[in-house]
C-alpha atoms as a PDB file:
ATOM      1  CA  UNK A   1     -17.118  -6.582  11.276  1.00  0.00           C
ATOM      2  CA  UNK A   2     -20.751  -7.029  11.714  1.00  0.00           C
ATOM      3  CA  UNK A   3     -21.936  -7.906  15.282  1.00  0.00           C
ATOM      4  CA  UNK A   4     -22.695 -11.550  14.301  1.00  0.00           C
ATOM      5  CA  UNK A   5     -19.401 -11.686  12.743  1.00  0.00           C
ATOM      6  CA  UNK A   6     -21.119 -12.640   9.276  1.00  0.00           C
ATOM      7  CA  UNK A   7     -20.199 -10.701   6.014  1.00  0.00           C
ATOM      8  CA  UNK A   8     -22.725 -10.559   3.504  1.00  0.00           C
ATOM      9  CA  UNK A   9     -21.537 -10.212   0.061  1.00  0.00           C
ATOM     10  CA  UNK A  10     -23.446  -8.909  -2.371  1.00  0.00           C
ATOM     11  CA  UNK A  11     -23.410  -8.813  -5.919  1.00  0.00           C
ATOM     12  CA  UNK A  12     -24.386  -6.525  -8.668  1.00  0.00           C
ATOM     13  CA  UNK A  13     -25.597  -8.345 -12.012  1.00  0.00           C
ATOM     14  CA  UNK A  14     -23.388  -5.706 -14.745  1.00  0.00           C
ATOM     15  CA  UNK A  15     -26.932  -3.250 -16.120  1.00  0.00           C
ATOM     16  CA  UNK A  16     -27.456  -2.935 -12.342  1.00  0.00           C
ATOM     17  CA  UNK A  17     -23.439  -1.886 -11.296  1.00  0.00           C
ATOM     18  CA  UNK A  18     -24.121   0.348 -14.252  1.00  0.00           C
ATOM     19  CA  UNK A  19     -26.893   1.925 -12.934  1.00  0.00           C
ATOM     20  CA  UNK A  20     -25.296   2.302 -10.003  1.00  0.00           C
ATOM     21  CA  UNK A  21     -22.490   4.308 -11.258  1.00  0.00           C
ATOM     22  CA  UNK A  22     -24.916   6.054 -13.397  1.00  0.00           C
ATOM     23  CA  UNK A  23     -22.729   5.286 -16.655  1.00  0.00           C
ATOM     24  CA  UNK A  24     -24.175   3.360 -19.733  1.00  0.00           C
ATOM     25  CA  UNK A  25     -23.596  -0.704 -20.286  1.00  0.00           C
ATOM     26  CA  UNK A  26     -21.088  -0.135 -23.028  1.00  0.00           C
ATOM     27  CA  UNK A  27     -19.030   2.462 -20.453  1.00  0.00           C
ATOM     28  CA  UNK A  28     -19.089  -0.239 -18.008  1.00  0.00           C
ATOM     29  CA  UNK A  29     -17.537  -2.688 -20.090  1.00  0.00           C
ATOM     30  CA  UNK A  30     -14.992  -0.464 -21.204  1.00  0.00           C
ATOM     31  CA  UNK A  31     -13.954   0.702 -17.842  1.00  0.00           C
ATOM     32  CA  UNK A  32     -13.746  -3.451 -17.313  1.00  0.00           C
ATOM     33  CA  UNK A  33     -11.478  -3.638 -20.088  1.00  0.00           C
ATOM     34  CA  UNK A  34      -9.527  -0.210 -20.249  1.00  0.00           C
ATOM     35  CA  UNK A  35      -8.879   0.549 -16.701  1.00  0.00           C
ATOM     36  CA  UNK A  36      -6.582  -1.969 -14.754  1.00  0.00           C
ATOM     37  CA  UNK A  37      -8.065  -0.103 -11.250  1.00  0.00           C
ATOM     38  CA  UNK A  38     -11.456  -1.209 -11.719  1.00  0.00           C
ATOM     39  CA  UNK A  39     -13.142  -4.387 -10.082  1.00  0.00           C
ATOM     40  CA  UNK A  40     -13.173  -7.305 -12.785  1.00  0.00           C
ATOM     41  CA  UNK A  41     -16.612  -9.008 -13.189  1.00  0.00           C
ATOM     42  CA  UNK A  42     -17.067 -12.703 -11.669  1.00  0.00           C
ATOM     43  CA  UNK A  43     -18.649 -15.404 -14.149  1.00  0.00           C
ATOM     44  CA  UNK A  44     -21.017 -17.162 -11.794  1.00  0.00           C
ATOM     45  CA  UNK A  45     -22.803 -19.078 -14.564  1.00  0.00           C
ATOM     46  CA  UNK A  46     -22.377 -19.731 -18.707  1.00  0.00           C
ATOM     47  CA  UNK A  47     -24.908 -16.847 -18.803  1.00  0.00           C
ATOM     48  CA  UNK A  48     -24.440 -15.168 -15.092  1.00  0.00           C
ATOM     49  CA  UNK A  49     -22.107 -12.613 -14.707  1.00  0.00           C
ATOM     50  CA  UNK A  50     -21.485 -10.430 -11.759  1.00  0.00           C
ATOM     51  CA  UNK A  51     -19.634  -7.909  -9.733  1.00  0.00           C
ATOM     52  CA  UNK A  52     -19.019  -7.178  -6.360  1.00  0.00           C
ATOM     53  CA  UNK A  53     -20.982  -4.389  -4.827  1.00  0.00           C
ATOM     54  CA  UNK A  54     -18.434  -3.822  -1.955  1.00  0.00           C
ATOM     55  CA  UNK A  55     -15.588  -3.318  -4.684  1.00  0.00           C
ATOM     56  CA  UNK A  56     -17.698  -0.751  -6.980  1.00  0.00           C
ATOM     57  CA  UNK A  57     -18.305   1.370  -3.681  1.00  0.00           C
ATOM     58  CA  UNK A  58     -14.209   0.446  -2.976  1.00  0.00           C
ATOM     59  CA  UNK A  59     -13.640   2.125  -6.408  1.00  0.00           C
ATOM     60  CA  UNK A  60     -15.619   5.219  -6.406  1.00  0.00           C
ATOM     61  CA  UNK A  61     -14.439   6.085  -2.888  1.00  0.00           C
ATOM     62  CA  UNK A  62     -10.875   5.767  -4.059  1.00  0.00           C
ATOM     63  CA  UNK A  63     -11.580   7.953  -7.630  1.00  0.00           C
ATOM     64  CA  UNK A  64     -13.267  11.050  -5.614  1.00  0.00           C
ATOM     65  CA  UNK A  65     -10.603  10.940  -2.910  1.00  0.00           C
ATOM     66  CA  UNK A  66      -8.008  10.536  -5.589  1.00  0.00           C
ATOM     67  CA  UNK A  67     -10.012  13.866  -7.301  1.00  0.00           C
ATOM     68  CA  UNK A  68      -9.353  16.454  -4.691  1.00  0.00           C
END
């Protein structure tokens, strides 16, 4: 918990989670729809969708523990 005791949430806009995982658009979306492990993205707006930042590093962590 942070010393203030505020959490800050932040969220990734889908090109930029992609980016982040260094995997195309179209690989994103198909981990979104294919793999039931994988955070599921958050409509925000009619044209605003997002994901959570702290769940994409949750995800990866698991995966390359998982791998060894």
């Amino acid at each position: 918990m942070p010393a203030n005791g505020v959490f800050i949430r932040r969220y990734l806009r889908p090109k930029v989670a992609a980016k982040k995982l260094g995997i195309a658009d179209s690989t994103l979306w198909l981990k979104i729809k294919t793999d039931p492990d994988f955070p599921q993205p958050i409509k925000i707006g009619p044209n605003t969708t997002v994901l959570i930042e702290d769940e994409i590093d949750h995800y990866v962590s698991t995966r390359s523990r998982e791998a060894r």
